[in-house]
N, C-alpha and C. Protein backbone atom coordinates (compact mmCIF):
# COMPACT_ATOMS: atom_id res chain seq x y z
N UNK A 1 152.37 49.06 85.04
CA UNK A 1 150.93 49.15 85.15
C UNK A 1 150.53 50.63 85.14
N UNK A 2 149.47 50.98 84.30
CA UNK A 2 149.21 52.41 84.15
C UNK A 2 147.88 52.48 84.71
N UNK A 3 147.63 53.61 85.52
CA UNK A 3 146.56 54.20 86.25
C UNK A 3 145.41 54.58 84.70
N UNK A 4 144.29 54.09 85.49
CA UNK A 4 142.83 54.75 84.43
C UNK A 4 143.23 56.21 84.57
N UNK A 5 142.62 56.58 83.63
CA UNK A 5 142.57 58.37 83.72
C UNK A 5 141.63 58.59 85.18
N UNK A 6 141.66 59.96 85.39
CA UNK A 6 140.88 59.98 86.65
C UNK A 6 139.40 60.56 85.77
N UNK A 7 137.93 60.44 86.64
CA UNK A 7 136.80 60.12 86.06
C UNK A 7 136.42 61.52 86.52
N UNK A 8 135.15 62.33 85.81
CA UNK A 8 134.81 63.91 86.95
C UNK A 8 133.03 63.44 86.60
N UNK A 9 132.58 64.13 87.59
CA UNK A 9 131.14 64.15 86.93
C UNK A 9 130.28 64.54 85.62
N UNK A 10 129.35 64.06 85.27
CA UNK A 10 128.75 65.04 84.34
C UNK A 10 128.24 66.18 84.35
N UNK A 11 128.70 67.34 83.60
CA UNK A 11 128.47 68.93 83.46
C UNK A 11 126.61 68.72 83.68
N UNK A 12 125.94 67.77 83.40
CA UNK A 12 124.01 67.94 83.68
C UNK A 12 123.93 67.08 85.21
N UNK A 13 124.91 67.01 85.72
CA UNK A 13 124.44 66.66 86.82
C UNK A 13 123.77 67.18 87.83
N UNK A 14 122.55 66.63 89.43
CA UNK A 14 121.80 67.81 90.06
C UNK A 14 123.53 68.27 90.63
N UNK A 15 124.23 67.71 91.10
CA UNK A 15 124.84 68.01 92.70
C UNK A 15 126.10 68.89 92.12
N UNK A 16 126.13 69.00 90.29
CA UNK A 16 127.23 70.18 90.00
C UNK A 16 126.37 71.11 90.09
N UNK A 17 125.01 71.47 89.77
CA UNK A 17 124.37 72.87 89.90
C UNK A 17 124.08 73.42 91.11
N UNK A 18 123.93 72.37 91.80
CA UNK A 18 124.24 72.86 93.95
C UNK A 18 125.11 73.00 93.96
N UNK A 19 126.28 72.68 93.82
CA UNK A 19 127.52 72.95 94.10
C UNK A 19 127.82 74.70 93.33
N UNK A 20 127.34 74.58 92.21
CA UNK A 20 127.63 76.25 91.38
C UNK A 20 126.51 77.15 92.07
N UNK A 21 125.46 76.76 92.33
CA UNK A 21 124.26 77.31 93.03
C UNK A 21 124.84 78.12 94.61
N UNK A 22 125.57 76.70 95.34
CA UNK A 22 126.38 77.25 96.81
C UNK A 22 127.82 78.19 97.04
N UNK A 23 128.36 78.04 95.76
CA UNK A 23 129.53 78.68 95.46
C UNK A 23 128.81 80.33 94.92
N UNK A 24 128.05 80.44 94.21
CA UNK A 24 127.66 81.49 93.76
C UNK A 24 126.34 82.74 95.28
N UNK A 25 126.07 81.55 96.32
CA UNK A 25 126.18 82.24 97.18
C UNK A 25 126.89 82.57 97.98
N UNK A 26 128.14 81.92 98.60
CA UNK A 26 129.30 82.40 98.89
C UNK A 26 129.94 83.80 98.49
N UNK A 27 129.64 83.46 96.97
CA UNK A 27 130.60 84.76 96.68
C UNK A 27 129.74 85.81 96.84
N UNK A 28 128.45 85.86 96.01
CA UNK A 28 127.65 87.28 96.67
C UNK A 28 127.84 87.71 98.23
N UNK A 29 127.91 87.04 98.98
CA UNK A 29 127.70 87.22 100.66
C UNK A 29 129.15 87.56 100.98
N UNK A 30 129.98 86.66 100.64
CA UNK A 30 131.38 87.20 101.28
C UNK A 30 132.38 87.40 100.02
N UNK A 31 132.51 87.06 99.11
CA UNK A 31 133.31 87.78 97.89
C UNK A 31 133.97 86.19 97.72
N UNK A 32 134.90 86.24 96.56
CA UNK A 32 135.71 85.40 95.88
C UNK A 32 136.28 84.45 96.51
N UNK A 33 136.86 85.51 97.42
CA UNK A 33 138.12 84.39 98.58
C UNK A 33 137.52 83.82 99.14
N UNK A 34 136.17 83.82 99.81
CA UNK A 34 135.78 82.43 100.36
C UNK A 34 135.14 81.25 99.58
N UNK A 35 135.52 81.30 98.23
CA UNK A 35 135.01 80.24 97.52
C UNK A 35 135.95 79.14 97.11
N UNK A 36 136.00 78.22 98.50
CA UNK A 36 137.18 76.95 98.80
C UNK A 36 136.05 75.68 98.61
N UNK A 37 136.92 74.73 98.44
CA UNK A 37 136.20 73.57 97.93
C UNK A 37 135.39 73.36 99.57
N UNK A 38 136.32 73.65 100.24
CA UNK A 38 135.13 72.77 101.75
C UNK A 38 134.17 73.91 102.35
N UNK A 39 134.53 75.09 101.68
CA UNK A 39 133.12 76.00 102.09
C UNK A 39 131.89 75.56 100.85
N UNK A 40 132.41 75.74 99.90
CA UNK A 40 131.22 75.13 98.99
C UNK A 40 130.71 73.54 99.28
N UNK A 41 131.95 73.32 99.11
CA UNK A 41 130.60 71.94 99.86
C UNK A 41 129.65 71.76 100.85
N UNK A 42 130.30 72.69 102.14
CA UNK A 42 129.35 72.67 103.38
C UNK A 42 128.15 73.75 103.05
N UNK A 43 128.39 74.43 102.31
CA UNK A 43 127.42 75.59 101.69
C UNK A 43 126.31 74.61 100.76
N UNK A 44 126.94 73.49 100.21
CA UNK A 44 125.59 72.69 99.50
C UNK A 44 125.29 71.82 100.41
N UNK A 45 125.74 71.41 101.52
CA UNK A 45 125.36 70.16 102.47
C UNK A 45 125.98 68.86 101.44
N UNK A 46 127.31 68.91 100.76
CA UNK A 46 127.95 67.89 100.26
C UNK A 46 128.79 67.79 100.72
N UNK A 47 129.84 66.45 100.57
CA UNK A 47 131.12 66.32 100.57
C UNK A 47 132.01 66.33 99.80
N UNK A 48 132.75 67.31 100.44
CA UNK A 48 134.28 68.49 99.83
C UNK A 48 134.62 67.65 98.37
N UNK A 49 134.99 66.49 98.71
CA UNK A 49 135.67 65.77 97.75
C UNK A 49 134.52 65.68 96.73
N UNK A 50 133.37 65.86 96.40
CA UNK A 50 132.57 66.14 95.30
C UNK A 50 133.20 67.56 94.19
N UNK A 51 133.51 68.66 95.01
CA UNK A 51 133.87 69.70 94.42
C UNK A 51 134.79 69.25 93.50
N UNK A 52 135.85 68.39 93.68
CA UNK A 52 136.80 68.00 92.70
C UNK A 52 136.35 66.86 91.77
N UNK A 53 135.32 65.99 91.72
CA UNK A 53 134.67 65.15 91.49
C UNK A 53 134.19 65.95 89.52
N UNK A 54 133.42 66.99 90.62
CA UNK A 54 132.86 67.97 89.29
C UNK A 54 133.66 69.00 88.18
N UNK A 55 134.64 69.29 88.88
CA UNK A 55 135.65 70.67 88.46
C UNK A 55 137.47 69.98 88.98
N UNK A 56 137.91 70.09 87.74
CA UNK A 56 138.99 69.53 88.24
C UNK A 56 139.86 70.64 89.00
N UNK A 57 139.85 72.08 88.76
CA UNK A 57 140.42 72.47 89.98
C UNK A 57 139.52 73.67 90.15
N UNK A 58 140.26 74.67 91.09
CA UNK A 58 138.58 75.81 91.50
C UNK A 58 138.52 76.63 90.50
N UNK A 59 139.38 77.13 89.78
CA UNK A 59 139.33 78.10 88.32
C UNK A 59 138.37 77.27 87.38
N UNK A 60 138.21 76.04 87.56
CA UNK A 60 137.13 75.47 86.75
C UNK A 60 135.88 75.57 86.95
N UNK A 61 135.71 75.74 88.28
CA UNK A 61 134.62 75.93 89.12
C UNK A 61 134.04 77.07 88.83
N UNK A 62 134.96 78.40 89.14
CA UNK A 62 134.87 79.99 88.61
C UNK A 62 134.33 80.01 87.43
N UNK A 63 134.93 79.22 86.51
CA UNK A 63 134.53 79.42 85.03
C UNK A 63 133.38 78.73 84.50
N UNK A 64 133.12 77.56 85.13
CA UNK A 64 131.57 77.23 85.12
C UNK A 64 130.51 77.88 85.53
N UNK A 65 130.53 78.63 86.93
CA UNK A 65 129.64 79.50 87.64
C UNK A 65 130.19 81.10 86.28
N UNK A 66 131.07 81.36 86.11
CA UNK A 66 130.56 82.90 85.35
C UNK A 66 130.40 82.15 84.40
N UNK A 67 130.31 80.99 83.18
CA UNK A 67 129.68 80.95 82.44
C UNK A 67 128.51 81.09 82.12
N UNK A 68 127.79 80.13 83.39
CA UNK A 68 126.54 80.14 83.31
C UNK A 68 126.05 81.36 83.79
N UNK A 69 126.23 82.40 84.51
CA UNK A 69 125.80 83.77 84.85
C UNK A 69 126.23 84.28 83.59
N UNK A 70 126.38 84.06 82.58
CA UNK A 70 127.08 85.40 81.68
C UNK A 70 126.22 84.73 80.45
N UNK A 71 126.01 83.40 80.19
CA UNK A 71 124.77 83.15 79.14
C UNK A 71 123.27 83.47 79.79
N UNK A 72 123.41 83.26 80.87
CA UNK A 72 121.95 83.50 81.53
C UNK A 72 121.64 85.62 81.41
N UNK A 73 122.93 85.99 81.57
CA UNK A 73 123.15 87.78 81.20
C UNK A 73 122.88 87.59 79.75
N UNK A 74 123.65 86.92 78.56
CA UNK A 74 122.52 87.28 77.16
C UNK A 74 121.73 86.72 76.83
N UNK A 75 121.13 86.33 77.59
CA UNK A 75 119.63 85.97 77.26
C UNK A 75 118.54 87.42 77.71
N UNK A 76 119.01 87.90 79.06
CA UNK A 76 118.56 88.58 79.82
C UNK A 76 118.40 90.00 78.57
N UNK A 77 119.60 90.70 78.31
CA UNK A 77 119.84 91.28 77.64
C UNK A 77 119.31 91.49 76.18
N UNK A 78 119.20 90.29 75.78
CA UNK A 78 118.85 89.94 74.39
C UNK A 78 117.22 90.64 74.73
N UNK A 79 116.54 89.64 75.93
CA UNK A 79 115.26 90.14 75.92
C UNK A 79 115.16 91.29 76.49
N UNK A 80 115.55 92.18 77.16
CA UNK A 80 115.67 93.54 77.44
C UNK A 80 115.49 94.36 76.00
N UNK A 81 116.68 94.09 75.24
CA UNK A 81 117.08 94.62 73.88
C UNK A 81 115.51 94.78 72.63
N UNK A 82 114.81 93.76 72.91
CA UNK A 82 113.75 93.30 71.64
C UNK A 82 112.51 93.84 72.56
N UNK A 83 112.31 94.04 73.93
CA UNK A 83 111.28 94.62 74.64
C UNK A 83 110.61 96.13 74.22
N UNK A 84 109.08 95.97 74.45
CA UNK A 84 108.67 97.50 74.19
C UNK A 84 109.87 98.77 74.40
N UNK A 85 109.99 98.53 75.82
CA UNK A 85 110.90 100.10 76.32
C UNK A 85 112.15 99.24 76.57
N UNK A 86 112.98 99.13 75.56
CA UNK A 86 114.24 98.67 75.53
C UNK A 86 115.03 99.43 76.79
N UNK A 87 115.10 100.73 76.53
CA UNK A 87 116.34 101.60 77.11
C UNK A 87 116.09 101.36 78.95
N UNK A 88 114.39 101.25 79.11
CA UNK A 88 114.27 101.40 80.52
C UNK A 88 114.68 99.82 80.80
N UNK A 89 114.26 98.60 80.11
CA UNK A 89 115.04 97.24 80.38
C UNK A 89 116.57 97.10 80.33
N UNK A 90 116.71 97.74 79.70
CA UNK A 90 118.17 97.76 79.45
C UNK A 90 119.12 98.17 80.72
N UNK A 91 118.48 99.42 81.26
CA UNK A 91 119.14 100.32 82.45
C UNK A 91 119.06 99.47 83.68
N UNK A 92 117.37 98.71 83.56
CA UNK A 92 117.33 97.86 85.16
C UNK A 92 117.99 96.57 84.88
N UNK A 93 118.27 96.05 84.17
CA UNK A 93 118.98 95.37 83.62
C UNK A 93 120.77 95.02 84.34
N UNK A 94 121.13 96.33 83.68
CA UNK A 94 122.59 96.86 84.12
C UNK A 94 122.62 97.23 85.56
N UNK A 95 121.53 97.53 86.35
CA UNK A 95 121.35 98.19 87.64
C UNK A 95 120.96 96.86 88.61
N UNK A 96 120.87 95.98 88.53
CA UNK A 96 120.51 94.75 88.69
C UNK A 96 121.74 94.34 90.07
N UNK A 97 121.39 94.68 91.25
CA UNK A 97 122.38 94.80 92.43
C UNK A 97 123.12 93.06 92.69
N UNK A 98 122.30 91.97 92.30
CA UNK A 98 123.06 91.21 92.43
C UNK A 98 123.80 90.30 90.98
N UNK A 99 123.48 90.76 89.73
CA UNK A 99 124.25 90.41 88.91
C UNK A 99 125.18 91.62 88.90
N UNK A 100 125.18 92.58 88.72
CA UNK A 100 125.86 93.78 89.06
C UNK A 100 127.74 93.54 90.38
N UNK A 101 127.23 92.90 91.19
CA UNK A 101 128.13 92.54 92.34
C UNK A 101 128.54 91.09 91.90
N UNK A 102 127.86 90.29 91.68
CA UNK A 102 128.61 89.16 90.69
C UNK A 102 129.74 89.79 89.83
N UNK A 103 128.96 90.62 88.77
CA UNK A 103 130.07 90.88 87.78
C UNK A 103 131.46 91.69 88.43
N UNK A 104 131.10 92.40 89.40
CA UNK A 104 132.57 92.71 90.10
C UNK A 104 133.16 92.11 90.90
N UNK A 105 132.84 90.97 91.90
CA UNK A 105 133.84 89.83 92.07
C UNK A 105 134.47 89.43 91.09
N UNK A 106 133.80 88.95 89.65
CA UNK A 106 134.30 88.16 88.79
C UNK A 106 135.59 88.55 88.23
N UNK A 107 135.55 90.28 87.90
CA UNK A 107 136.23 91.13 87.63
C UNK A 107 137.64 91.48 88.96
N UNK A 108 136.80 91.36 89.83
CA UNK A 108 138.21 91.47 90.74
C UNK A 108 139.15 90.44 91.21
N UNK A 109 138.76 88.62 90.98
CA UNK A 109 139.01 87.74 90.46
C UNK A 109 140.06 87.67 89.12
N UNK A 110 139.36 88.47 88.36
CA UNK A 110 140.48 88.60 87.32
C UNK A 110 141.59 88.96 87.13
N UNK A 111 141.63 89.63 88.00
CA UNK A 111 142.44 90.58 88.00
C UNK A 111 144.00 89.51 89.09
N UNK A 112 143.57 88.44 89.34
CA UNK A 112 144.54 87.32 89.74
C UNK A 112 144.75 86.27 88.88
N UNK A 113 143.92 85.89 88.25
CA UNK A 113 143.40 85.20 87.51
C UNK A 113 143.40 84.60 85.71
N UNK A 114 144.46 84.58 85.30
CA UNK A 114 144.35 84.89 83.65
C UNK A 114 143.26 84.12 82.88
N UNK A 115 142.68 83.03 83.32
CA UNK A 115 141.27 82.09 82.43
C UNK A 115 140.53 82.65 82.77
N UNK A 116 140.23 83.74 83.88
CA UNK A 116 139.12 84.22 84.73
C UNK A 116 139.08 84.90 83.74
N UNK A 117 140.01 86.22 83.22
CA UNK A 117 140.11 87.36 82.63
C UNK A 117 140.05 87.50 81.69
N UNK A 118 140.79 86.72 80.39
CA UNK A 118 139.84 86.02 79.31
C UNK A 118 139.08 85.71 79.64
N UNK A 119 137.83 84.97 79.60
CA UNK A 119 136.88 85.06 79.58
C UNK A 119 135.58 85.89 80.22
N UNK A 120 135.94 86.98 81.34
CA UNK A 120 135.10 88.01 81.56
C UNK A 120 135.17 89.07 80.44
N UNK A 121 136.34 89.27 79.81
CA UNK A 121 136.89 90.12 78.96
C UNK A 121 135.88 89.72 77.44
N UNK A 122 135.82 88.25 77.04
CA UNK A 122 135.07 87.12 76.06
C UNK A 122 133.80 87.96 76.22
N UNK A 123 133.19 87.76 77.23
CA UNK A 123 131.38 88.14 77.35
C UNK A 123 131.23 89.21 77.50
N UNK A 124 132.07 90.19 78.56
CA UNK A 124 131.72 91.85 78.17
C UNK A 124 131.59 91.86 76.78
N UNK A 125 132.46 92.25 75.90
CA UNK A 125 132.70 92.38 74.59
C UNK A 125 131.50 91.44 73.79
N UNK A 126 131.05 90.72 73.84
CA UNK A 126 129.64 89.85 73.21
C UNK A 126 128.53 91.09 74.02
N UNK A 127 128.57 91.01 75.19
CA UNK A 127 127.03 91.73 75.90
C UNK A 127 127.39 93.47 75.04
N UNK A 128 128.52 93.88 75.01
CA UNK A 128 128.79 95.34 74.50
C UNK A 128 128.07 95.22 73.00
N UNK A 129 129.02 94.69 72.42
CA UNK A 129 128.39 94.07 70.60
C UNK A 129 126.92 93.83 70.74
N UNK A 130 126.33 93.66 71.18
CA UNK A 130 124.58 93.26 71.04
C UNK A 130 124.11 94.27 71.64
N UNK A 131 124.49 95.15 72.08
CA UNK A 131 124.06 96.42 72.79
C UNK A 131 124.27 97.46 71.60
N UNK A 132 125.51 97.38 71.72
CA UNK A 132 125.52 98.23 69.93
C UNK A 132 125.26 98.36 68.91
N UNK A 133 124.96 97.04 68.49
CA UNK A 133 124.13 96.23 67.49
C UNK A 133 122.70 96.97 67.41
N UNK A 134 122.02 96.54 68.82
CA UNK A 134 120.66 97.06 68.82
C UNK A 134 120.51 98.00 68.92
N UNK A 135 121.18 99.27 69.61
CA UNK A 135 120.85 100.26 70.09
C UNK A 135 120.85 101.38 68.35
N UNK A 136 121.11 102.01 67.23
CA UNK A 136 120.86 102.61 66.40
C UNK A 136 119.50 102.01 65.78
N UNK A 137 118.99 101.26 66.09
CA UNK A 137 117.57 100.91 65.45
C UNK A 137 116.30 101.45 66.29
N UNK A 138 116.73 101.35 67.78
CA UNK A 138 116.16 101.68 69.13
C UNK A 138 115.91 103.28 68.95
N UNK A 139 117.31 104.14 69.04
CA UNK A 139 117.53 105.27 68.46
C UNK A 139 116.71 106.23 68.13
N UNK A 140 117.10 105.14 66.23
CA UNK A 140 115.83 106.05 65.40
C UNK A 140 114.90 105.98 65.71
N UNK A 141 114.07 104.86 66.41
CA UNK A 141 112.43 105.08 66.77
C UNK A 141 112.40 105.73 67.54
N UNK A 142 113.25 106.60 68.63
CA UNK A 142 113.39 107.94 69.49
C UNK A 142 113.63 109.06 68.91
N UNK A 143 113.58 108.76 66.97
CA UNK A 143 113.94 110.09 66.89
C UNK A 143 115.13 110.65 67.16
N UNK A 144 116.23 109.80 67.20
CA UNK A 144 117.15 110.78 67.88
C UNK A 144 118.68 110.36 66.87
N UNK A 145 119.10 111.07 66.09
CA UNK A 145 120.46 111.28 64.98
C UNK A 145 121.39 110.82 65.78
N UNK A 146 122.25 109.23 64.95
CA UNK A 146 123.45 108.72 65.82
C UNK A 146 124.05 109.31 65.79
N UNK A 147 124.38 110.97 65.57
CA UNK A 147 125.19 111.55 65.22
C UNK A 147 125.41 112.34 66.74
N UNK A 148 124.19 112.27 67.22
CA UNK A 148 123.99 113.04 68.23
C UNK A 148 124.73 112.28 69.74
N UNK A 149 124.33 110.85 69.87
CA UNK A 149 124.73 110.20 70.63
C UNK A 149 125.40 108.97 69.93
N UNK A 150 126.40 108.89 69.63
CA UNK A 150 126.65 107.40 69.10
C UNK A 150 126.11 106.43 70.14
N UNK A 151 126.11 105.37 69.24
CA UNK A 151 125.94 103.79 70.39
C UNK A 151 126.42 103.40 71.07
N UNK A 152 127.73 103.55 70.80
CA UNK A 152 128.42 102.70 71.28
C UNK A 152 129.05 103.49 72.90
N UNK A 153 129.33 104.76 72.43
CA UNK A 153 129.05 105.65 73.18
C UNK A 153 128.19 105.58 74.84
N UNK A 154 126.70 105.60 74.21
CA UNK A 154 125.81 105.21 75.19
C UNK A 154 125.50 104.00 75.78
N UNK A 155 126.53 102.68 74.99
CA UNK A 155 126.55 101.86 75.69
C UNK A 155 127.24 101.64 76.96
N UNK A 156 128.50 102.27 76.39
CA UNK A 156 129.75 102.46 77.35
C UNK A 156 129.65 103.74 78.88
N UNK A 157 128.60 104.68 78.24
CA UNK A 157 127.77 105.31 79.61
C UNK A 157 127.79 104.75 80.50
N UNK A 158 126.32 103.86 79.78
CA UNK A 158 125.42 102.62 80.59
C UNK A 158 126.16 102.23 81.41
N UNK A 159 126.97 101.18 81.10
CA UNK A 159 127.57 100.41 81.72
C UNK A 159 128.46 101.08 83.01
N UNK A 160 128.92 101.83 82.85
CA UNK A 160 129.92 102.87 83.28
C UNK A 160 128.83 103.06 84.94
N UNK A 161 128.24 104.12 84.02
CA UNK A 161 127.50 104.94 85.56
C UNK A 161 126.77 103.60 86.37
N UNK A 162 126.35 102.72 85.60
CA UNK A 162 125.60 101.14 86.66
C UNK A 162 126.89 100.66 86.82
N UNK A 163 127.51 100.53 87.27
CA UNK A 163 128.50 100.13 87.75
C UNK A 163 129.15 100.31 88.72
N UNK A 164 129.48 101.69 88.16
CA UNK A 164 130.11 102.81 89.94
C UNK A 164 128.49 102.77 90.90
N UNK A 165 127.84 103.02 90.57
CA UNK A 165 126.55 102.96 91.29
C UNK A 165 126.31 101.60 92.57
N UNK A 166 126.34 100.53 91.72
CA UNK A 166 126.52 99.27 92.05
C UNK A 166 127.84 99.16 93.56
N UNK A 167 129.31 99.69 92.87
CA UNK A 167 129.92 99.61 93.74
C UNK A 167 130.29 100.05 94.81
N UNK A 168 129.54 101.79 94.39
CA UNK A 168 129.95 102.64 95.73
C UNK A 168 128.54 101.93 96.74
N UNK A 169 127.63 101.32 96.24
CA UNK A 169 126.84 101.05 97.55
C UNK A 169 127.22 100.21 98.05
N UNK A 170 127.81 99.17 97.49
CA UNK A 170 128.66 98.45 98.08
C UNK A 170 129.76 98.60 99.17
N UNK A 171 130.22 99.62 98.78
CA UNK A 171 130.99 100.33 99.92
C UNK A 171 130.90 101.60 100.55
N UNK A 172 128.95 101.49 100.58
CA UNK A 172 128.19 102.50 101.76
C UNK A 172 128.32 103.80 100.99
N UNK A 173 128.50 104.35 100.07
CA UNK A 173 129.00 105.79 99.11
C UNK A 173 127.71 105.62 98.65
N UNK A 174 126.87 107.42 99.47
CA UNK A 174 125.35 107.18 98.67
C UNK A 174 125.28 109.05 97.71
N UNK A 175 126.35 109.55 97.85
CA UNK A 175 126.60 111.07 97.52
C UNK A 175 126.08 111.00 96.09
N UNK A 176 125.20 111.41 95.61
CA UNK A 176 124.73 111.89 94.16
C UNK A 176 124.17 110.46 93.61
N UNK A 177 124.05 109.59 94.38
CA UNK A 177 123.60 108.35 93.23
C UNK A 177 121.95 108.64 93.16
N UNK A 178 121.07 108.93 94.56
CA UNK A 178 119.48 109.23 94.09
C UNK A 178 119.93 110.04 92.62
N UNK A 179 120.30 111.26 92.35
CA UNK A 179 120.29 112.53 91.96
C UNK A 179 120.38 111.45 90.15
N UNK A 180 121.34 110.70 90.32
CA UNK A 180 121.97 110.22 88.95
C UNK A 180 121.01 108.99 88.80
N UNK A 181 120.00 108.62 89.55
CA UNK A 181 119.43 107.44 89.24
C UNK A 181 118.06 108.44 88.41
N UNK A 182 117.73 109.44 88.99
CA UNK A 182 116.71 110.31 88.91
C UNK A 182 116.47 110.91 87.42
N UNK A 183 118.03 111.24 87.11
CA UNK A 183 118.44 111.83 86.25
C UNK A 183 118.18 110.84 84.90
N UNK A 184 118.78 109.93 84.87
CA UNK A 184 118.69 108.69 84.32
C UNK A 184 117.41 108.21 83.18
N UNK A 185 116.43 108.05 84.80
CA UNK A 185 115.55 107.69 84.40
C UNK A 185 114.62 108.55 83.98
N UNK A 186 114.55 109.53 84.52
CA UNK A 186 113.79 111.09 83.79
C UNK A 186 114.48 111.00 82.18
N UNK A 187 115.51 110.59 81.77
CA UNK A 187 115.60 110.82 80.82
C UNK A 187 115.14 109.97 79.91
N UNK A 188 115.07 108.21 80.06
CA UNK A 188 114.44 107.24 79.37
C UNK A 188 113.41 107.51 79.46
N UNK A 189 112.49 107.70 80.21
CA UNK A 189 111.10 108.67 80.23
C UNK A 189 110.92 109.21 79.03
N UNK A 190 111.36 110.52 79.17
CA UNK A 190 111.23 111.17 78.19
C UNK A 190 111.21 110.80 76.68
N UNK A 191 112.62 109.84 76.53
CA UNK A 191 112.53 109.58 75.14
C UNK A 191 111.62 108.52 74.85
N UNK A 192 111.52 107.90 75.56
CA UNK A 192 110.34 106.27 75.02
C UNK A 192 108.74 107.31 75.47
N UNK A 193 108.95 108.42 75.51
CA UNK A 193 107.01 108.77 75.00
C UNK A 193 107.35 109.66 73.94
N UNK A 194 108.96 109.88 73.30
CA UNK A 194 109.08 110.52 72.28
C UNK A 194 107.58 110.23 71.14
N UNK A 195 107.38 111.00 69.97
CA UNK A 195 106.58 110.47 68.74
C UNK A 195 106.96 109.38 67.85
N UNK A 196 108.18 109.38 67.58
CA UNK A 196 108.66 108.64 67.16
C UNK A 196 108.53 106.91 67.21
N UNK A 197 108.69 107.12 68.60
CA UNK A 197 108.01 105.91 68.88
C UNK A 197 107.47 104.65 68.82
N UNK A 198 106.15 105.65 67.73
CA UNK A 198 104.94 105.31 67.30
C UNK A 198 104.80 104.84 66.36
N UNK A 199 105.76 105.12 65.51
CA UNK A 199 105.58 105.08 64.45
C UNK A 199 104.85 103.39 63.75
């Protein structure tokens, strides 16, 4: 006699998006490691045995919750990218303290993790590519020769300085970040009232 396959919920169900909804506050508040099937459940007001119901094990879980944070990031991005002042959407964007701390659990997750890591590795590289993509068209309406700043370049800035930013506040480090946020943005300033612009 052979056992039915075992049954999971449907991916449009309400009580998998509470469940990714309660897991994804977990991890902002206390980081990765406390994201166990019976804290997420008591974190949605469900029972534990739902978590497996939905996700057959917790790396499935992980990878459902950064999926959906990482399409909901290019969308975000996309519309940042096509906005009047791209560069200043773009920056608050990247500066964004709680997708920002998402993306470094996810990342420090990975780093145990090999499905985790492929696929954080998958969507950086998509969010980088559409950044690079857009950014020499952005550019020229600043007036400003890719020769001078490549793209890809200033993507990899971006990302860079919002990042350390993100993490040293995270771990209370406030030495030069006004100075570099200041800096920053004095400079998108400047170029989005460039003439160019206007054109």
């Amino acid at each position: 006699m052979t056992s039915s396959p075992r049954r999971y919920g449907s991916p449009d169900a309400k009580n998998r998006s509470v469940l990714l909804d309660a897991a994804e506050e977990l991890l902002l508040a206390e980081g990765y490691s406390a994201v166990t099937a019976r804290r997420v459940a008591a974190q949605a007001g469900l029972k534990h045995q739902l978590v497996h119901y939905y996700f057959h094990t917790m790396d499935d879980l992980f990878l459902a919750l950064f999926r959906r944070r990482a399409e909901q990031g290019l969308e975000q991005q996309a519309a940042a990218l096509a906005s009047d002042r791209p560069l200043r959407a773009l920056w608050t964007f990247s500066t964004d303290p709680a997708g920002a701390s998402l993306t470094m659990e996810f990342m420090s997750l990975a780093n145990h993790r090999e499905a985790i890591r492929a696929e954080v590795a998958h969507y950086a590289e998509r969010l980088r590519a559409a950044q690079a993509e857009a950014l020499p068209g952005i550019l020229q309406r600043y007036g400003i020769p890719p020769e001078t700043c490549p793209p890809i370049v200033l993507v990899f800035l971006t990302t860079c300085v919002a990042r350390v930013l993100v993490l040293e506040d995270r771990l209370g480090m406030s030495a030069g970040h006004d100075e570099t946020r200041a800096y920053v943005e004095d400079l998108i300033q400047r170029l989005e009232e460039h003439p160019s612009r206007h054109d």
